[in-house]
Protein backbone atom coordinates (compact mmCIF):
# COMPACT_ATOMS: atom_id res chain seq x y z
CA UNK A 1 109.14 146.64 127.43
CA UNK A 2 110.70 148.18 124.19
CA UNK A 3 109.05 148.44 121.31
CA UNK A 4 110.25 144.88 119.86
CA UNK A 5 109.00 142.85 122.61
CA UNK A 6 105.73 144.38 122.05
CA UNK A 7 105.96 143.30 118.54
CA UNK A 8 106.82 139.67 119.34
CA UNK A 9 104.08 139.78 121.96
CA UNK A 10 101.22 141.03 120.06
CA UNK A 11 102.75 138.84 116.92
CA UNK A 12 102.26 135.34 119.34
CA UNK A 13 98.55 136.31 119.90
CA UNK A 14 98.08 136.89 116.23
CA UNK A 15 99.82 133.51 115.87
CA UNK A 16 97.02 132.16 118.43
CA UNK A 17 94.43 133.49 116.20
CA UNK A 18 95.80 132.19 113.40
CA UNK A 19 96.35 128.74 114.18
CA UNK A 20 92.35 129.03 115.33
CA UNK A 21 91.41 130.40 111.92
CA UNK A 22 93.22 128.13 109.88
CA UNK A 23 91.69 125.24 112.28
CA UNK A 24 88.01 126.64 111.02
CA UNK A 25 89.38 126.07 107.38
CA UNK A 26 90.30 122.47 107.94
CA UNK A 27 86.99 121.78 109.69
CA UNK A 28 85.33 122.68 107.08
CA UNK A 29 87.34 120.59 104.20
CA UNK A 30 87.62 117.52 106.46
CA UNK A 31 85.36 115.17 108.34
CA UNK A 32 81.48 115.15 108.10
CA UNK A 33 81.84 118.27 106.30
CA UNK A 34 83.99 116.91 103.27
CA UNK A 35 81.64 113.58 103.52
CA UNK A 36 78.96 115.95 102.50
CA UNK A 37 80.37 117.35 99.74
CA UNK A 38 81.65 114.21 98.41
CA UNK A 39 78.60 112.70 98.79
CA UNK A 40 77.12 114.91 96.56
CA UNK A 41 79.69 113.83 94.23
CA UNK A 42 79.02 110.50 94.01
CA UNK A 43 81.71 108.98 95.78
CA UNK A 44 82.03 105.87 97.98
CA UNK A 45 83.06 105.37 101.18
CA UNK A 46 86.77 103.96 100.11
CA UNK A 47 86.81 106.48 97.71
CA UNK A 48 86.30 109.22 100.68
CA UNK A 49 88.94 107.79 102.67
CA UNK A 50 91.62 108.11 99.80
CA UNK A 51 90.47 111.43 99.51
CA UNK A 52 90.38 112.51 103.42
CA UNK A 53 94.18 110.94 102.92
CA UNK A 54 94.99 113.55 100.03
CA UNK A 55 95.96 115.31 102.84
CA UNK A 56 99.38 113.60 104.35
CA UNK A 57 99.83 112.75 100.46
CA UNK A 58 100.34 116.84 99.99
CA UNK A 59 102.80 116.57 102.19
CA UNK A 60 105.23 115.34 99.70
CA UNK A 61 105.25 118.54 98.41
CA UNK A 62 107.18 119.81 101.39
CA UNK A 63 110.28 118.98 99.88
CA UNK A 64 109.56 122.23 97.46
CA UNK A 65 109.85 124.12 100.27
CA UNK A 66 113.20 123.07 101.47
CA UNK A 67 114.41 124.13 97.27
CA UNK A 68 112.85 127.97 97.58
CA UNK A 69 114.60 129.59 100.34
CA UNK A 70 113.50 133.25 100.19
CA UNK A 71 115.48 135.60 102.10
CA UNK A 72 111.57 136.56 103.89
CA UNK A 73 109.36 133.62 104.49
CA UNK A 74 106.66 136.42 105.20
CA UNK A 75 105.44 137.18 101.46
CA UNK A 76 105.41 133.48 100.23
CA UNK A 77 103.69 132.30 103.32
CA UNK A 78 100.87 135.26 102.27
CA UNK A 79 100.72 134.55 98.83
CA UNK A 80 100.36 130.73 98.88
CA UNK A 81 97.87 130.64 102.11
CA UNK A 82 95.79 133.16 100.35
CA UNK A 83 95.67 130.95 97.55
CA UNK A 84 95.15 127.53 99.33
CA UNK A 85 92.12 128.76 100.98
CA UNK A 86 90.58 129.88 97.76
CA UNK A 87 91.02 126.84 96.45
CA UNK A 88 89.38 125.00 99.77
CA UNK A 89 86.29 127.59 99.18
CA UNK A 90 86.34 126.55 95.85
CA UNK A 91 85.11 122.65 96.88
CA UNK A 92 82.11 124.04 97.60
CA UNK A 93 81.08 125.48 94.93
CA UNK A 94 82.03 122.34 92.60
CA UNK A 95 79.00 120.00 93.69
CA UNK A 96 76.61 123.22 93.05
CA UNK A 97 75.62 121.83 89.75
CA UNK A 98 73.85 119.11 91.57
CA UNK A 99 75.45 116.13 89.48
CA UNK A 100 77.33 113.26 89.49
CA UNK A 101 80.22 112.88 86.59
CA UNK A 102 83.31 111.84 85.88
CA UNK A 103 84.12 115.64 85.22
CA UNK A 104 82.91 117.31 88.60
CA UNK A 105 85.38 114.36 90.24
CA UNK A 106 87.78 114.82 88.66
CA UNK A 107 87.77 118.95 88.85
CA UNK A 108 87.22 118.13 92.90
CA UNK A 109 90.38 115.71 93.43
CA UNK A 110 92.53 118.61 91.19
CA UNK A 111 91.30 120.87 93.35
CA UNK A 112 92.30 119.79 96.64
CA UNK A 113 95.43 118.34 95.65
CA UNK A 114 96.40 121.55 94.45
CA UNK A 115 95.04 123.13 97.51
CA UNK A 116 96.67 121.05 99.60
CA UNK A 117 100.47 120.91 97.44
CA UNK A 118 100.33 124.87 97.82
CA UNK A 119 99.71 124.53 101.96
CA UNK A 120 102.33 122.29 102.03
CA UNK A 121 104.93 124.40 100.30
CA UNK A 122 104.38 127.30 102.46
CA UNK A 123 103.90 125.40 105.88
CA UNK A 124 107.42 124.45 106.77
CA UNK A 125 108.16 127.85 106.47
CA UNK A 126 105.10 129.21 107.97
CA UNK A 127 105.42 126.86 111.11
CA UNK A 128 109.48 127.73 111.63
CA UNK A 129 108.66 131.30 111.28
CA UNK A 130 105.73 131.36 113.73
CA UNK A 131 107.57 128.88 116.39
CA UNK A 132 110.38 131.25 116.08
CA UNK A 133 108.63 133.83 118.16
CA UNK A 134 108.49 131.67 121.08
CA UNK A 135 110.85 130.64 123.88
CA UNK A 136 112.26 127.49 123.20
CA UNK A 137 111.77 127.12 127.32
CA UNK A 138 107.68 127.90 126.58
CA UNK A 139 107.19 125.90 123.86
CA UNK A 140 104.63 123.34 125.25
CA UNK A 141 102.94 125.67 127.27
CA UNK A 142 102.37 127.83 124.47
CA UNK A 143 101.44 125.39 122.24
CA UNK A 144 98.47 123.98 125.06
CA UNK A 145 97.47 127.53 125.39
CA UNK A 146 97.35 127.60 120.93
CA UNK A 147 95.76 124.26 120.83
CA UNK A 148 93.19 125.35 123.72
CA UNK A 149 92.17 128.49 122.19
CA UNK A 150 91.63 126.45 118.27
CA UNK A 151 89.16 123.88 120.09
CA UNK A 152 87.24 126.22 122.24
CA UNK A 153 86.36 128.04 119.25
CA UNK A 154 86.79 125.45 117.09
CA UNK A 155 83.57 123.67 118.60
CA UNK A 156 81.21 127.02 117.89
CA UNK A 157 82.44 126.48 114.03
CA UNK A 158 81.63 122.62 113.96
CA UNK A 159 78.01 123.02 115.87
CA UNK A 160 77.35 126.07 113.79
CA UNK A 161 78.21 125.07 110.42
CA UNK A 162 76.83 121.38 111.04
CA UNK A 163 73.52 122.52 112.09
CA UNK A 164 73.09 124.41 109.18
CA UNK A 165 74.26 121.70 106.82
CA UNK A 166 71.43 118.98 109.07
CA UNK A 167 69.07 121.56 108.76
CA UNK A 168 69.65 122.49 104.72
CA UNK A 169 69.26 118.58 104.40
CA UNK A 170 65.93 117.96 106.25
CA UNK A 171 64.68 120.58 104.20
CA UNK A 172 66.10 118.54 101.08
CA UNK A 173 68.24 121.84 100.07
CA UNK A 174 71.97 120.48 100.20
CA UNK A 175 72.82 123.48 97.04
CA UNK A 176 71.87 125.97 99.92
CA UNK A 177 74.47 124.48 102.65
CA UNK A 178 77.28 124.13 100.46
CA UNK A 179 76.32 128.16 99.29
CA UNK A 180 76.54 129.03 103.19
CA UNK A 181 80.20 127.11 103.70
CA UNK A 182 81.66 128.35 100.66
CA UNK A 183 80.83 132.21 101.86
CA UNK A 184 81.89 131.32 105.16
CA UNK A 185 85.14 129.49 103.88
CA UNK A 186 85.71 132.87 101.94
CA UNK A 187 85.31 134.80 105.26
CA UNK A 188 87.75 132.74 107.09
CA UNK A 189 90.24 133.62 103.72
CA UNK A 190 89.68 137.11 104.34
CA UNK A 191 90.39 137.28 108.39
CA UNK A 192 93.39 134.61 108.39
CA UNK A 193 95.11 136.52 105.70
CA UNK A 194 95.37 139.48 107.59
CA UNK A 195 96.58 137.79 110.82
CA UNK A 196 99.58 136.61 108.64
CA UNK A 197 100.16 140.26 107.36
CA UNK A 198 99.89 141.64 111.01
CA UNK A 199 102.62 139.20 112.58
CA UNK A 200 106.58 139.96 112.46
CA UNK A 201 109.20 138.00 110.91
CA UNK A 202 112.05 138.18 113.16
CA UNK A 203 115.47 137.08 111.83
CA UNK A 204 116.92 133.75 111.83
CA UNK A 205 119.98 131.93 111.43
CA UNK A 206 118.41 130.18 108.72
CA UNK A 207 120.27 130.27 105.21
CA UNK A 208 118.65 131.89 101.77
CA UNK A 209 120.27 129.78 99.47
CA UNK A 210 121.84 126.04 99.59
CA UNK A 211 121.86 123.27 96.73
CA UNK A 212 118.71 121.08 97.28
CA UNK A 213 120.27 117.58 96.93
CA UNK A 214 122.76 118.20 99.44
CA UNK A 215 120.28 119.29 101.46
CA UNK A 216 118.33 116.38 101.19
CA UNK A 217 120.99 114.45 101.51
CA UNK A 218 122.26 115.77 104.53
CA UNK A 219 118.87 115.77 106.57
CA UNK A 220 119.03 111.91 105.45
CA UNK A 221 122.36 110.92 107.14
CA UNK A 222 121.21 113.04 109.81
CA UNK A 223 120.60 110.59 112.95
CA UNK A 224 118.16 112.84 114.91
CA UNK A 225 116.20 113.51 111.76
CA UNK A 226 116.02 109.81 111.08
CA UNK A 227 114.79 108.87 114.31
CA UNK A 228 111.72 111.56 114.71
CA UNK A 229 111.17 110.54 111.00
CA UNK A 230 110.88 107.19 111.60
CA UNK A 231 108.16 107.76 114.69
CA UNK A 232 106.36 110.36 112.77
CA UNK A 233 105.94 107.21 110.00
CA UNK A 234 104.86 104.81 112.37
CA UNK A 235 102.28 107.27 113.64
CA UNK A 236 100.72 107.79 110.75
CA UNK A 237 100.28 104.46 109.49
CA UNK A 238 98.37 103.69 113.21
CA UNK A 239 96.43 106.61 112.22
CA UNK A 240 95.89 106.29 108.90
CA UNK A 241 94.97 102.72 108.92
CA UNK A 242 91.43 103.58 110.75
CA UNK A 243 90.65 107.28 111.06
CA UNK A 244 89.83 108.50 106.95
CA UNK A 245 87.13 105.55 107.50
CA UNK A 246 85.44 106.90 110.69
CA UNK A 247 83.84 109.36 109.44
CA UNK A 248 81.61 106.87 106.90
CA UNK A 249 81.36 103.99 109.72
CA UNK A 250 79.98 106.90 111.76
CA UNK A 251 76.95 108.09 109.22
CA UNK A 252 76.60 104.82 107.28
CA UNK A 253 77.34 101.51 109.08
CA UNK A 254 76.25 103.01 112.45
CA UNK A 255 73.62 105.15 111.48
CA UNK A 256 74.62 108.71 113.60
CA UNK A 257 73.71 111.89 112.16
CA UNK A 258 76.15 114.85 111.32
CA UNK A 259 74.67 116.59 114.23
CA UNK A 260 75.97 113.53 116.52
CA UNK A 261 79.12 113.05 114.74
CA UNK A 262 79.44 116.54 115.93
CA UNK A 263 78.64 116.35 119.41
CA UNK A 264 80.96 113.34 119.89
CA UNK A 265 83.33 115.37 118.17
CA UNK A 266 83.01 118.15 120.98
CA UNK A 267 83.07 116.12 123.36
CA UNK A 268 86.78 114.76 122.56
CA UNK A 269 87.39 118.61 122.00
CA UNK A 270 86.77 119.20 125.51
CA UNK A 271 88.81 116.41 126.86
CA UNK A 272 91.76 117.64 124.72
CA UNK A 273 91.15 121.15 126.35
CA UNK A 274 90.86 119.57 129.68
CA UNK A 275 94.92 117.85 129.45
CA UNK A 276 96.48 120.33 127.33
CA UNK A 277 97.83 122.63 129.55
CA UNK A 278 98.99 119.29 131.37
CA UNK A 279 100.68 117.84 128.33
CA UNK A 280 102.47 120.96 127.90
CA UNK A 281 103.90 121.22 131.54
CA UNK A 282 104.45 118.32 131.63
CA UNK A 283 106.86 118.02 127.95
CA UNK A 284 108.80 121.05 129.08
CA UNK A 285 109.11 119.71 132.56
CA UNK A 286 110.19 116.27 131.36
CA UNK A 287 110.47 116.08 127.46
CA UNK A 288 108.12 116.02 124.56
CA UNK A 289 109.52 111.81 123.61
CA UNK A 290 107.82 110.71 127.11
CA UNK A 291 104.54 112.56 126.71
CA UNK A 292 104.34 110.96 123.71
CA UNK A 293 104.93 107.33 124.78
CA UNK A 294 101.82 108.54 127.42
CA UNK A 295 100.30 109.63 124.50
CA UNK A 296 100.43 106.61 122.14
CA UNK A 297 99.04 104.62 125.03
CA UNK A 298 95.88 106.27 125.29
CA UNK A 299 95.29 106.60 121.55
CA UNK A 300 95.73 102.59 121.63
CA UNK A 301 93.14 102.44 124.00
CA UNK A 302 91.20 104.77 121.31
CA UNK A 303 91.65 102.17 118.65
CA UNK A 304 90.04 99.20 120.85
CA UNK A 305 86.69 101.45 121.07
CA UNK A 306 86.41 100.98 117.03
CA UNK A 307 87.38 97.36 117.54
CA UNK A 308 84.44 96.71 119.61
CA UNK A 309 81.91 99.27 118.85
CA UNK A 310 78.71 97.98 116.47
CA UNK A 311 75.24 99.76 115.38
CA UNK A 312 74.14 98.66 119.07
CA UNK A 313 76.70 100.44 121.41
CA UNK A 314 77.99 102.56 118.53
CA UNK A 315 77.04 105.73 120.08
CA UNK A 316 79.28 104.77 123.53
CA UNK A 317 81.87 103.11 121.99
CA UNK A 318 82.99 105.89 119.15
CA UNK A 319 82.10 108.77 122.19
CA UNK A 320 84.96 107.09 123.81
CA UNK A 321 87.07 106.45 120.47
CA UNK A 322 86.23 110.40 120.41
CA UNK A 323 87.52 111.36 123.74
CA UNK A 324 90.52 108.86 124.10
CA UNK A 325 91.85 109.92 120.22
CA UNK A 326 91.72 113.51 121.23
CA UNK A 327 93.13 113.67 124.30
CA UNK A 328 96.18 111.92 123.14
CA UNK A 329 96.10 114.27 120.23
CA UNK A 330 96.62 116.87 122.75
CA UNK A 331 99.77 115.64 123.11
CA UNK A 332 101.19 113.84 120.10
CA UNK A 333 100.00 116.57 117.60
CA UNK A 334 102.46 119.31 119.15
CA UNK A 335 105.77 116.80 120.28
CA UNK A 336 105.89 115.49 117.12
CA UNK A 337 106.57 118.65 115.50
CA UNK A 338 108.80 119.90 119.09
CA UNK A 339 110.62 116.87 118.95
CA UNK A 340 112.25 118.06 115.95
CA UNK A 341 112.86 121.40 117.82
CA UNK A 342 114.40 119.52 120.63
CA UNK A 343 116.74 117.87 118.49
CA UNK A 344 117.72 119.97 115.13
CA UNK A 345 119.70 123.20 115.80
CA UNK A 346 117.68 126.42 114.36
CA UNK A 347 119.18 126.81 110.72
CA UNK A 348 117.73 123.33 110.07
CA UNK A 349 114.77 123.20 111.58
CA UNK A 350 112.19 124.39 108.76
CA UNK A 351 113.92 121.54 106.12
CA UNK A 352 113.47 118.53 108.56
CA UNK A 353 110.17 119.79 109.24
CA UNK A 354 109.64 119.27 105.50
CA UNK A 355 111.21 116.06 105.62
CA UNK A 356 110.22 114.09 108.23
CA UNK A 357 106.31 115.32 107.83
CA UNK A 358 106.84 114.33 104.02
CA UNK A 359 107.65 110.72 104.93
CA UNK A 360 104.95 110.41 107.22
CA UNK A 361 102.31 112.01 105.10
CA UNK A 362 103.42 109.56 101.95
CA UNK A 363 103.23 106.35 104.26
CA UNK A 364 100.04 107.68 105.66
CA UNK A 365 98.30 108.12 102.00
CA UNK A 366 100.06 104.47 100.87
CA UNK A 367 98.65 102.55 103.40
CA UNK A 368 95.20 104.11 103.02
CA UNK A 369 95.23 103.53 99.65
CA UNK A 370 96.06 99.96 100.01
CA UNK A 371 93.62 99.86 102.88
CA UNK A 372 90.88 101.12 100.86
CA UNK A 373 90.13 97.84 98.63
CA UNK A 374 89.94 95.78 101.94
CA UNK A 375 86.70 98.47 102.93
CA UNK A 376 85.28 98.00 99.70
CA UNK A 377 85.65 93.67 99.30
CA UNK A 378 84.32 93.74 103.43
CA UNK A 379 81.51 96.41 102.58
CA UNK A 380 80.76 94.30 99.57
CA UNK A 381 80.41 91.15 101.33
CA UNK A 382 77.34 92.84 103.48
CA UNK A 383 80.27 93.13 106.08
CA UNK A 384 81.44 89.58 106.32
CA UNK A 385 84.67 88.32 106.36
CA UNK A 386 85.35 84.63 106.70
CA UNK A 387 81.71 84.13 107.09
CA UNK A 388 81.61 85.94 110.29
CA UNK A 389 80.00 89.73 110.41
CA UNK A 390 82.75 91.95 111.03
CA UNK A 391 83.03 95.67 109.85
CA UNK A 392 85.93 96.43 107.86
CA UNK A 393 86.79 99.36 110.51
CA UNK A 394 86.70 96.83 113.18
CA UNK A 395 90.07 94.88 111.55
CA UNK A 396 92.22 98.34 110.82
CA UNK A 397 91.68 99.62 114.66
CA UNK A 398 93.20 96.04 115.36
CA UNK A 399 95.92 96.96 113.08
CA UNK A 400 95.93 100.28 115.04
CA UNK A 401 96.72 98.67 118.59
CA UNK A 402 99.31 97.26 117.50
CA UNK A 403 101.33 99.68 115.66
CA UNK A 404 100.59 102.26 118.41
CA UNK A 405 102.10 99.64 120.96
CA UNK A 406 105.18 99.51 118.15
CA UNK A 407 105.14 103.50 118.53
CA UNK A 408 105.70 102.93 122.58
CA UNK A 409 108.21 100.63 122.30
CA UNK A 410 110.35 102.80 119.81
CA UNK A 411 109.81 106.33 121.57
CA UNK A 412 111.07 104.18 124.99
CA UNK A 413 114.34 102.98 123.11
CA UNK A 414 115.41 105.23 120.85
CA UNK A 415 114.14 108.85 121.56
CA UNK A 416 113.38 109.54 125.65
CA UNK A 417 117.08 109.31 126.64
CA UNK A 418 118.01 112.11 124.10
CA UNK A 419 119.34 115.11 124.54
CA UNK A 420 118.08 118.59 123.43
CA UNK A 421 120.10 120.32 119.91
């Protein structure tokens, strides 16, 4: 082995340990964790699940990428990651005052929104460069073995850092839990950094310049693009309809702790660990579009959990919401993102990244926008609708069936019988 390959090889475990890293990170600014902090904030539980959207509504800002085309994607991809995660530590340290204004709300939604536009700039970039270090012949495998890795250790992070925000709370000293996750947030800044710094940058066909209308333009009229844009959108409606509400119904309406949240959580983790390695032989045995139609059909079977679960069986039904959502995650997580792979030759790859993730992430954060007064009207109702008790999280996993039924149907008609770019 010359000393290249031993470059590439060492530079795809550092990409292993950096997808795991940057997995801690969004732990730790998503889920129970950010419900803490906004809690502490003030917020309400619509107002949470715009903010958990922020997050696919950053991804308009991928479009930026696809106008800076540096001849290195190495020293932008440093730069803005370093500066991202300072921001993310940075949430933490907002709610330390202990108060709840207008002014510590408003500094917390510019925060992450300008966390999350500088991610999004650098992640097109980041994920073509990474990806480009791996057979195209390995890529589900690898990405199973990635994903694998992320949730083993992924599950240490969430038990760890939960307990010690459950037990800061019992002790009625929040100010000392968000002190531990901001120096731990700070830690992760430190280690992910320099697994970026450590990994080659092999060259690409990719070009350094280009006009970015015509770009844009072009990855519009583009068919292939269209079509994985299109399933990417209908995705993350399903998704987005439901999941930034979860996390609420979880601690409020059906009364689990963080600690539980957590375990369920795990659990899922473990089922997604269980099938990746299967998802991922079987999408480069067969192809990434038919693992996902398998895909969309167990996270449909995710969605009726929420539709039937209550503070009664809440604990079953949302363990198998858990378990069902993940392991389809397994799969639908990496295709989407190889399906563009499969279908966009190399020098375009990082742009329709941008593009297609950019129309999903703005439908996502529209719908749960809209969405969000519906939560609030049911909520305010004491969870009635029509006279009949019904939680508000109940009606969008309905909406979820049936748009990830819509998903199987389109994947079957317009994407399985495609060829590879």
């Amino acid at each position: 082995m010359d000393n290249t390959d031993k470059k590439i090889r060492r530079s795809r475990n550092l990409y292993m340990i950096e997808a795991a890293l940057e997995y801690f990170i969004a732990i730790l600014v998503s889920g129970s964790f950010l419900a803490t902090i906004t809690s502490c904030l003030g917020f309400s539980d619509a107002h949470t699940g715009i903010l958990s959207s922020i997050i696919s509504l950053g991804s308009v800002f991928q479009l930026i990428s696809i106008a800076i085309r540096p001849k290195r994607s190495k020293p932008m991809v440093v730069a803005l990651s370093i500066a991202n995660q300072v921001l993310f530590t940075f949430l933490y340290v907002i709610p330390l005052p202990r108060e709840s204004n207008m002014f510590l709300k408003m500094a917390f939604i510019g925060v992450i929104l300008t966390a999350y536009l500088l991610y999004y700039i650098a992640h097109p970039k980041k994920t073509n460069w990474f990806m480009s270090l791996v057979d195209d012949k390995e890529r589900g495998r690898f990405t199973a073995n990635k994903e694998i890795v992320s949730l083993i250790t992924g599950m240490g992070i969430s038990f760890g850092m939960g307990a010690v925000v459950d037990y800061f709370k019992a002790k009625g000293d929040i100010t000392a839990a968000l002190i531990v996750c901001a120096i731990t947030m700070f830690a992760l800044t430190v280690l992910h950094t320099l697994t970026i710094l450590f990994t080659v940058e092999p060259e690409t066909n990719s070009k350094a310049s280009g006009n970015f209308l015509k770009s844009i333009v072009s990855l519009a009229k583009d068919k292939n693009v269209l079509k994985v844009s299109i399933l990417f959108v209908i995705w993350a409606i399903a998704n987005s309809v439901t999941v930034p509400f979860i996390v609420t119904y979880n601690l409020k309406e059906l009364g689990l702790s963080v600690t539980t949240t957590i375990v369920i959580a795990a659990i899922g983790s473990v089922g997604r660990i269980l099938v990746s390695r299967f998802w991922g032989a079987y999408a480069d045995k067969n192809s990434f579009a038919k693992m996902d139609m398998l895909c969309f059909g167990i996270a449909a079977l995710a969605f009726l959990c929420v539709v039937f679960s209550n503070p009664a069986n809440g604990l079953f039904t949302m363990t198998g919401y858990n378990l069902l959502h993940a392991v389809a995650l397994g799969g639908i997580n990496s295709s989407l993102i190889n399906l563009v792979f499969d279908l966009v030759p190399e020098e375009r790859r990082a742009d329709s990244l941008a593009v297609t993730q950019v129309a999903s992430g703005v439908s996502a954060f529209l719908v749960t926008l809209a969405v969000s007064p519906f939560v609030d009207f049911v909520q305010s109702n004491g969870n009635k609708l029509f006279g009949i008790t019904v939680y508000p999280q109940q009606i969008t996993a309905a909406v979820s069936v049936v748009l990830t039924l819509v998903a199987i149907i389109y994947t079957g008609k317009t994407l399985v019988k495609r060829k590879k770019a």
